[in-house]
Protein backbone atom coordinates (compact mmCIF):
# COMPACT_ATOMS: atom_id res chain seq x y z
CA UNK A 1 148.26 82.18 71.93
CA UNK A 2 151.27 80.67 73.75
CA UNK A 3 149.20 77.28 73.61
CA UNK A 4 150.68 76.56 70.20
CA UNK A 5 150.58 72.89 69.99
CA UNK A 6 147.11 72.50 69.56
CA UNK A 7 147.01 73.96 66.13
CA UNK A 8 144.34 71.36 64.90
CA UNK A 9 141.96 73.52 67.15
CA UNK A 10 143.89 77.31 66.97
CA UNK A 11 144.46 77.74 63.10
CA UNK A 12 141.63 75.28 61.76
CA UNK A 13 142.13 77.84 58.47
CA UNK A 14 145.61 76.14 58.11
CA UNK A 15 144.78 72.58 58.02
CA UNK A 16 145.70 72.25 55.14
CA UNK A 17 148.75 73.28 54.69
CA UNK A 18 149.70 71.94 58.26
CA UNK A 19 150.26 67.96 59.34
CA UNK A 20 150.39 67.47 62.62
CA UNK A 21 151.07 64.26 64.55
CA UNK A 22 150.56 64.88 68.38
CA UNK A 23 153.39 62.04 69.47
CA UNK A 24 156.06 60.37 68.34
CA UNK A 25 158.86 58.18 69.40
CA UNK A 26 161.50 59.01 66.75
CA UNK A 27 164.10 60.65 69.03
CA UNK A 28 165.17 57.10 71.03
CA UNK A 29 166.24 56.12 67.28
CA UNK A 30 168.41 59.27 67.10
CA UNK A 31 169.87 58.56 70.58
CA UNK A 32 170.06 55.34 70.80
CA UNK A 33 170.71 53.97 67.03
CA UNK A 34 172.34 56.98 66.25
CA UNK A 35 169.93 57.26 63.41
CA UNK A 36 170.27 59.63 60.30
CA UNK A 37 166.23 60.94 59.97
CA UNK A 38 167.69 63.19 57.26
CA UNK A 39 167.90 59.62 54.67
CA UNK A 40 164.99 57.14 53.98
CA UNK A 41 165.44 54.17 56.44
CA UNK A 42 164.19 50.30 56.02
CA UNK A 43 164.19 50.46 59.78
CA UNK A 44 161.44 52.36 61.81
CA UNK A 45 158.36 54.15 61.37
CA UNK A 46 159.88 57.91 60.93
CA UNK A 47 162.12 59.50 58.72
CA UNK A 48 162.23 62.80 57.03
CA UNK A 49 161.27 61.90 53.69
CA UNK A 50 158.84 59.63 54.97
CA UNK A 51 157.17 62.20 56.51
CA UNK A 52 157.15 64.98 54.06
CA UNK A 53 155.46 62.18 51.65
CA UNK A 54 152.85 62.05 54.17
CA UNK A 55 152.19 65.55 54.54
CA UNK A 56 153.22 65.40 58.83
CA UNK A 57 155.25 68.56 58.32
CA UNK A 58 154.59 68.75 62.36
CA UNK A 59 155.22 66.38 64.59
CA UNK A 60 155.95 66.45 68.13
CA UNK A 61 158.99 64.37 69.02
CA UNK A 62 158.76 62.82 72.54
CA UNK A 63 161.82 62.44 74.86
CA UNK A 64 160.62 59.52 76.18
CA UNK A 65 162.29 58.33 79.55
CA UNK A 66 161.54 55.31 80.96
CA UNK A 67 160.02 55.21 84.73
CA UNK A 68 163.21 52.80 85.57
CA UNK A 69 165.22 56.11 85.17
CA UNK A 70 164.50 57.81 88.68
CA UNK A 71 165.82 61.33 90.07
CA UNK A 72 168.61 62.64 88.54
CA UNK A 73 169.19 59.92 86.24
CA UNK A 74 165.62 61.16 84.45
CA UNK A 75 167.11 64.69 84.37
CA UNK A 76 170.29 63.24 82.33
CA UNK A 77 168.48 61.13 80.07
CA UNK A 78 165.93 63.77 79.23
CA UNK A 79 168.85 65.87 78.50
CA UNK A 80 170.64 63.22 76.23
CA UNK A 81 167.72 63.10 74.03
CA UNK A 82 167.32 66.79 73.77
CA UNK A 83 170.87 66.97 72.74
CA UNK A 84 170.47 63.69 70.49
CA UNK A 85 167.20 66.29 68.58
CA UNK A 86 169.55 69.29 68.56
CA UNK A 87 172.39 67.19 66.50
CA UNK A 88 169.58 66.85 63.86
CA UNK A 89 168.58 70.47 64.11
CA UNK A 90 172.14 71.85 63.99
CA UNK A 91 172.81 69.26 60.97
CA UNK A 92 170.16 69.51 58.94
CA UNK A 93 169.11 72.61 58.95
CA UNK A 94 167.85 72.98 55.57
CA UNK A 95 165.71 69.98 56.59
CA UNK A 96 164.28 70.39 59.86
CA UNK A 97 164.56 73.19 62.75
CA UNK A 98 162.72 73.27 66.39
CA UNK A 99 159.51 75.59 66.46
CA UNK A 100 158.90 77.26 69.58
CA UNK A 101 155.51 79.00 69.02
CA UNK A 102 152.78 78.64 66.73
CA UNK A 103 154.05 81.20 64.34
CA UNK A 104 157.73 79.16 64.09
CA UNK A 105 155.41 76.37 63.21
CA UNK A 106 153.61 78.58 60.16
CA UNK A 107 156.95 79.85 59.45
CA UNK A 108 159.13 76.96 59.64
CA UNK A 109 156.39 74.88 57.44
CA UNK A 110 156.04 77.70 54.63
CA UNK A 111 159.69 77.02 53.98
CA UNK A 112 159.46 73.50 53.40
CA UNK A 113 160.59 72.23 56.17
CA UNK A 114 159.62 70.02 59.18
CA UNK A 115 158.89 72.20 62.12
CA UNK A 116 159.63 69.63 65.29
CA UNK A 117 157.94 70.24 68.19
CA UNK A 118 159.91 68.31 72.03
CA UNK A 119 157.35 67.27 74.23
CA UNK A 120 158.61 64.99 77.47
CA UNK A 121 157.14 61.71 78.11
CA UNK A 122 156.80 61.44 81.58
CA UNK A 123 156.36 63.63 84.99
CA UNK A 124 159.03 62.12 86.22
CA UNK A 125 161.72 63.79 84.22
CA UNK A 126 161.42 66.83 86.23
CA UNK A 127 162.38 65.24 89.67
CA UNK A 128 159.58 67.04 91.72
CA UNK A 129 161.58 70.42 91.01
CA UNK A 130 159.34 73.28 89.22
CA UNK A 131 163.00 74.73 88.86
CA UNK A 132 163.66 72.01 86.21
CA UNK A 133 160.13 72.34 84.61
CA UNK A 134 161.73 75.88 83.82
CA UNK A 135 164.93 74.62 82.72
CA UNK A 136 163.22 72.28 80.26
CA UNK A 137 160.94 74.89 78.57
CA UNK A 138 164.08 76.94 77.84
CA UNK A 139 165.53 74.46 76.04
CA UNK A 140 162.34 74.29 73.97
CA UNK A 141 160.10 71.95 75.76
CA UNK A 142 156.18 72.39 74.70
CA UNK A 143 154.03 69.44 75.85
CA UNK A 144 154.89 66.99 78.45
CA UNK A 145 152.71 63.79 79.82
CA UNK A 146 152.29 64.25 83.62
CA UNK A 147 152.86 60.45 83.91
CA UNK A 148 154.12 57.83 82.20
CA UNK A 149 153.84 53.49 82.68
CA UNK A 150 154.22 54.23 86.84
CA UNK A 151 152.97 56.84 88.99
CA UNK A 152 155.41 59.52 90.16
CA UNK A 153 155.15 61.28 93.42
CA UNK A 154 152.56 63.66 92.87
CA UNK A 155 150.17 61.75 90.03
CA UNK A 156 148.66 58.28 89.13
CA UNK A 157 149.27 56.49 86.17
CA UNK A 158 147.12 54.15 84.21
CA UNK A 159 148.93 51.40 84.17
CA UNK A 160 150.02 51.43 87.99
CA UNK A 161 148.13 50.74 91.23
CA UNK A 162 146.68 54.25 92.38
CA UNK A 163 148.79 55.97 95.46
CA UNK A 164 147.73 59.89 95.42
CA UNK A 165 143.76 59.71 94.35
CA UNK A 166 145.04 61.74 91.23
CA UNK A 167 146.80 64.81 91.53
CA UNK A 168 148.71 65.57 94.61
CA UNK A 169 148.74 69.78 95.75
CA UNK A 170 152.31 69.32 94.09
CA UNK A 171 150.85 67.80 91.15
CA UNK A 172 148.18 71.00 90.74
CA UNK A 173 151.38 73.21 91.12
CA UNK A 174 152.77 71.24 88.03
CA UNK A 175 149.70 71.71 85.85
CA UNK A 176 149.60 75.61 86.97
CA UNK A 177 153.34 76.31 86.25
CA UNK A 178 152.79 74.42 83.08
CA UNK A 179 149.99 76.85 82.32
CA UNK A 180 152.13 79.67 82.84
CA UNK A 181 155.00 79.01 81.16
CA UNK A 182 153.53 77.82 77.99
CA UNK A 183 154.11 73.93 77.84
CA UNK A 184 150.97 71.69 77.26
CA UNK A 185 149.42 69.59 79.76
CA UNK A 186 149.06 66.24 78.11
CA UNK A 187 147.10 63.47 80.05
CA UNK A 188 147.35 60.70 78.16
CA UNK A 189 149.24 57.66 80.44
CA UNK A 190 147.78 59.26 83.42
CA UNK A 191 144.75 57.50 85.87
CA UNK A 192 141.15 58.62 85.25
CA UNK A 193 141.10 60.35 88.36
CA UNK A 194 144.23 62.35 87.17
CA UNK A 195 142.66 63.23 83.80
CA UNK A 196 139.64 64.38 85.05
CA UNK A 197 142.32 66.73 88.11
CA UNK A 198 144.01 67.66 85.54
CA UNK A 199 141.23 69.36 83.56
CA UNK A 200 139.79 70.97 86.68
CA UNK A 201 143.15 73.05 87.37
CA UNK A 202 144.13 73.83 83.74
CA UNK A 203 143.27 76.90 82.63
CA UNK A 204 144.40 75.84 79.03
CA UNK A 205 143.32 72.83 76.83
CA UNK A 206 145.25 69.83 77.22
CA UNK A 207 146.29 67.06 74.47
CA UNK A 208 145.51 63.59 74.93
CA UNK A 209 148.60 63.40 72.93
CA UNK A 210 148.09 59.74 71.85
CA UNK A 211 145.22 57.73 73.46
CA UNK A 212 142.49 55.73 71.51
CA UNK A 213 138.51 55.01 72.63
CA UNK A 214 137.99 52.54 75.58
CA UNK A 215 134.65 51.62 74.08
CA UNK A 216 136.31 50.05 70.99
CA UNK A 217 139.59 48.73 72.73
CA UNK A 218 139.35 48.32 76.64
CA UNK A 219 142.67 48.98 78.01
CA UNK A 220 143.51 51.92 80.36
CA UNK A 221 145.16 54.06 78.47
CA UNK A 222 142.48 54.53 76.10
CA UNK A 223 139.96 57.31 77.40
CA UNK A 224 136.26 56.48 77.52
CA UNK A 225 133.25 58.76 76.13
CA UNK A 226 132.37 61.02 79.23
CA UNK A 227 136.60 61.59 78.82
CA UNK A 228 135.79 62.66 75.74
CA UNK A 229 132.83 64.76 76.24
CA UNK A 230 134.66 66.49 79.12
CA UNK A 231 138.10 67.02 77.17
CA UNK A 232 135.88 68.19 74.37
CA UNK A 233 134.34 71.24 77.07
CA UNK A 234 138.09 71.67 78.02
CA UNK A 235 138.93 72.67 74.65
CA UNK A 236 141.26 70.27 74.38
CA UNK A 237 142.43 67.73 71.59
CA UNK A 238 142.68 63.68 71.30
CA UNK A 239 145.43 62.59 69.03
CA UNK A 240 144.36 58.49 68.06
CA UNK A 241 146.78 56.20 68.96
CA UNK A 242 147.42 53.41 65.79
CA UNK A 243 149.26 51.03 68.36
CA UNK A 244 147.22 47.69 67.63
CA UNK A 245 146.33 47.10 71.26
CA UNK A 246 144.70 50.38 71.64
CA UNK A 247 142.56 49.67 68.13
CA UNK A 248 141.44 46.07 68.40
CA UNK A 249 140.33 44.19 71.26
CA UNK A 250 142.06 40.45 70.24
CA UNK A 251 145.62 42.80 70.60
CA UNK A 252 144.27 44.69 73.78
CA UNK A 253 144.43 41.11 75.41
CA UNK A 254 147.90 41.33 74.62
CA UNK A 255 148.47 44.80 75.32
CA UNK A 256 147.28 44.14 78.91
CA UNK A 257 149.01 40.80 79.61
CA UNK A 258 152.27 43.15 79.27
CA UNK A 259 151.06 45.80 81.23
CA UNK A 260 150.15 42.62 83.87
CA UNK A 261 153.83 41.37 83.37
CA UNK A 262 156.01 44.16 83.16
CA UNK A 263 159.12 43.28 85.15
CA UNK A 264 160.93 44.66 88.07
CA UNK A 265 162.61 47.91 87.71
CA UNK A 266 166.56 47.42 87.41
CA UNK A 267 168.79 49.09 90.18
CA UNK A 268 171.20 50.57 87.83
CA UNK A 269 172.50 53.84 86.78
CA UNK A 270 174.94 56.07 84.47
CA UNK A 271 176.39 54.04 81.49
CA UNK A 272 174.70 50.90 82.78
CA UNK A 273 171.06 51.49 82.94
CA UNK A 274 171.70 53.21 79.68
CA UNK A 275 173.06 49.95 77.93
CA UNK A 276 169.66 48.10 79.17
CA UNK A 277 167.86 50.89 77.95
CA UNK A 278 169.49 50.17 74.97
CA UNK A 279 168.54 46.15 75.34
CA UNK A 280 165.11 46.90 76.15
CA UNK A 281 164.74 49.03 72.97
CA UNK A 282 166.22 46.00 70.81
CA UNK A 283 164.06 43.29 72.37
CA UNK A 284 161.33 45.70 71.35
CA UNK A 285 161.72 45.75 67.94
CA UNK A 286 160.84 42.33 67.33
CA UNK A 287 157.64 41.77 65.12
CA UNK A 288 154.55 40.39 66.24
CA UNK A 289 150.85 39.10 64.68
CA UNK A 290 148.37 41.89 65.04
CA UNK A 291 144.65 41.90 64.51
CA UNK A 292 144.69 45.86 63.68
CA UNK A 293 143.97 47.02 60.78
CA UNK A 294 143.99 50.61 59.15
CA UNK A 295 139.96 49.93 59.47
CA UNK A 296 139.85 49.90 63.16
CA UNK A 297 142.40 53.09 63.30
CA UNK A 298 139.10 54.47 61.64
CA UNK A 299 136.75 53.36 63.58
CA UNK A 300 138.33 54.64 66.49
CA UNK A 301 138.86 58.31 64.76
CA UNK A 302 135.07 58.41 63.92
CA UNK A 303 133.92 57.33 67.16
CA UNK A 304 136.04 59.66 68.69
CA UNK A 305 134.85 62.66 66.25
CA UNK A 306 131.30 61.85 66.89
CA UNK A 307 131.68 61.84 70.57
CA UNK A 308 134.09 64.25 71.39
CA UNK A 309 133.44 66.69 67.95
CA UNK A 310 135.80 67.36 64.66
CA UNK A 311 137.72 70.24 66.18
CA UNK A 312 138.94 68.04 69.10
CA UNK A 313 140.02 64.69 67.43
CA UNK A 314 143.61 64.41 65.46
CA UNK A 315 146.44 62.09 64.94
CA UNK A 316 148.89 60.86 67.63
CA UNK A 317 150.33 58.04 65.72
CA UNK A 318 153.09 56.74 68.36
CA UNK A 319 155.05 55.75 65.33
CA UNK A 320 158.62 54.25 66.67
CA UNK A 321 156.60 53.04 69.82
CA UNK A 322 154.56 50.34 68.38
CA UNK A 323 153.56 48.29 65.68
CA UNK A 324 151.35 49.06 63.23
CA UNK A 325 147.67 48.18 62.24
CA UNK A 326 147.91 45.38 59.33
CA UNK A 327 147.86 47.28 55.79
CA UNK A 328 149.98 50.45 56.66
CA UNK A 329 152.26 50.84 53.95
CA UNK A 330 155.82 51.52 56.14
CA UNK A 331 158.93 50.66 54.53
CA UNK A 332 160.91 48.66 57.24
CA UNK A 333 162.54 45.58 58.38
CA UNK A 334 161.09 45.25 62.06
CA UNK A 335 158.70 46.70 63.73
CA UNK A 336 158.64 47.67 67.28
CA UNK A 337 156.17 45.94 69.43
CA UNK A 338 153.46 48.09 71.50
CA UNK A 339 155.23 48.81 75.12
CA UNK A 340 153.03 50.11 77.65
C-alpha cells in the first residue's frame, strides 16, 4: 500500500519492532541551530541517540513553515528545510536515511537505523499550485497538514476565523491529488468543518498527525469524540499530542490566550523574515510552569483508544514544538514553549 505512514494500522504484526512518532519538530533545529542530531544534545527534545533509547526508530520530521511565510517565500523555506534533512541524510548515513515507502521503513529499521519520514506542516507551502504538490513528493514528501495556525486559500484552520466553510473545490483537488500521489492527508490544525471535508473526499485514511481529546483539554486543535468515531470509520490514525495545553485544562487557558494574542504577521521576506524566524524560534525556547503531567498524556491516550479503538490511536509527540508534561525524563537546558 502506497499509504505507508500509517504503519500503526498497516503492519500491526510489526509493532514491535517499529516506533513510530507521527510528528515532530526536529528539522527547524537542523536549519536553524544548525544542529548535529547525530550527538546527544542538552538542548531539545530530539536527537538520534535519544531516540534509538526510546525505541522511535520512525519518526516523521515536519518542515514546518510558518503562515507569516506567504507564496513563494513558503516554497523556499520548505525547500531550506528539506535540504537542512538531506545534510543529515547525506552525513550520517550509517545513522539515519529517508524512507519512501513502507518497505524502506521495514528495511531501513532492520538495519539499525532511523528511517525518517518529511511530512510538510502547512497547506500553504504549496502556493495553490498542484504542480508543486508534485514537486514536493519527489523530493520525498509523505504526509502534509492541509493547514496550519491560519487558513490558506482553499481551507480553514482551527485557530483562525473561518473564510471557505471548510474545503474549497481547490481544496478537494488537494486532498484527491494527495490521494493519488501517495502523500497522507493529515488534518490535524485544520477547522472541524475541514476535518470532517476532508474525510468525505479521501479515499485513503488520514493522520491526525498530532492532536489530543477536546473532552479532556478544550482547545481547538484537539478533536472531540464524534472526530474520533468518524476518523476511526475512515481508517485513519490519531497520534496524541504531549504539548501541556493540549493535556491539561489549567495550560489550555494558556494555550488559548496565545492563540487569542498571536501578533500581526511581519511584512518581510528573503534573509529578513528568515532572521525573525530565527527570533521567534529563540523567544520560544524559554521555559514555562506547566500543569501536565505524563498522567494526563495517559489519560488522553486511553480516552482516545476507548473512543476511537486501539488500531487508530498512536503517538504524535510534537517534541521540539512544545514543552513537555512535568516528569518526562528529557535531557535539556530549555524547553520550547507550546506555539499554536
Amino acid at each position: 500500500m502506497r499509504l505507508f505512514g500509517l504503519l500503526l494500522l498497516l503492519v500491526p504484526l510489526r509493532a514491535q519492532m517499529i516506533g513510530i512518532d507521527s510528528h515532530i519538530d526536529t528539522a527547524q533545529r537542523v536549519l536553524i541551530e544548525r544542529a548535529n542530531l547525530a550527538e546527544r544534545s542538552p538542548r531539545g527534545h530530539v536527537d538520534l541517540p535519544r531516540l534509538k533509547e526510546g525505541g522511535v526508530n520512525a519518526p516523521f520530521f515536519a518542515l514546518w513553515v510558518p503562515t507569516y511565510y506567504h507564496g513563494s517565500e513558503a516554497i523556499r523555506r520548505t525547500l531550506d528545510l528539506r535540504d537542512a534533512m538531506q545534510r543529515l541524510f547525506d552525513t550520517h548515513p550509517e545513522l539515519i536515511a529517508l524512507a519512501l515507502t513502507a518497505s524502506d521503513v521495514e528495511r531501513i529499521t532492520r538495519s539499525g537505523r532511523i528511517a525518517a519520514i518529511l511530512t510538510l506542516e502547512g497547506g500553504h507551502q504549496i502556493d495553490d499550485d498542484l504542480g508543486v504538490l508534485r514537486v514536493y513528493h519527489q523530493l520525498g514528501i509523505r504526509a502534509m497538514t492541509l493547514t496550519h495556525f491560519r487558513n490558506n486559500n482553499w481551507a480553514d484552520s482551527s485557530t483562525d476565523k473561518p473564510v471557505h466553510n471548510g474545503l474549497t473545490e481547490f481544496g478537494r483537488q488537494v486532498v484527491r491529488e494527495m490521494n493519488r500521489l501517495g502523500i497522507i492527508v493529515d488534518v490535524s490544525h485544520v477547522s472541524d468543518k475541514t476535518f470532517y471535508d476532508a474525510l468525505e473526499v479521501s479515499t485513503k485514511p488520514v493522520l491526525l498527525s498530532h492532536s489530543s481529546c477536546r473532552a479532556l483539554s478544550d482547545v481547538p486543535r484537539n478533536v472531540t469524540d464524534d472526530m474520533l468515531r468518524a476518523l476511526a470509520k475512515n481508517g485513519g490514525v490519531i497520534g496524541i499530542n504531549f504539548g501541556e495545553g493540549f493535556l491539561n485544562p489549567k495550560d489550555a487557558e494558556m494555550l488559548n490566550a496565545d492563540i487569542a494574542a498571536v501578533a500581526n504577521e511581519p511584512s518581510l521576506v528573503g534573509k529578513a523574515l528568515d532572521a525573525y524566524a530565527a527570533q521567534e524560534f529563540e523567544r520560544d525556547l524559554v521555559a514555562r510552569p506547566t500543569a501536565a503531567t505524563i498522567d494526563d498524556a495517559v489519560a488522553h491516550i486511553d480516552h482516545a483508544v476507548k473512543i476511537a479503538g486501539i488500531d487508530h490511536v498512536g503517538i504524535g509527540s510534537d517534541f521540539d514544538g512544545i514543552s513537555s508534561p512535568r516528569g518526562w525524563r528529557i535531557s535539556r537546558k530549555c524547553r520550547p514553549c507550546a506555539r499554536p
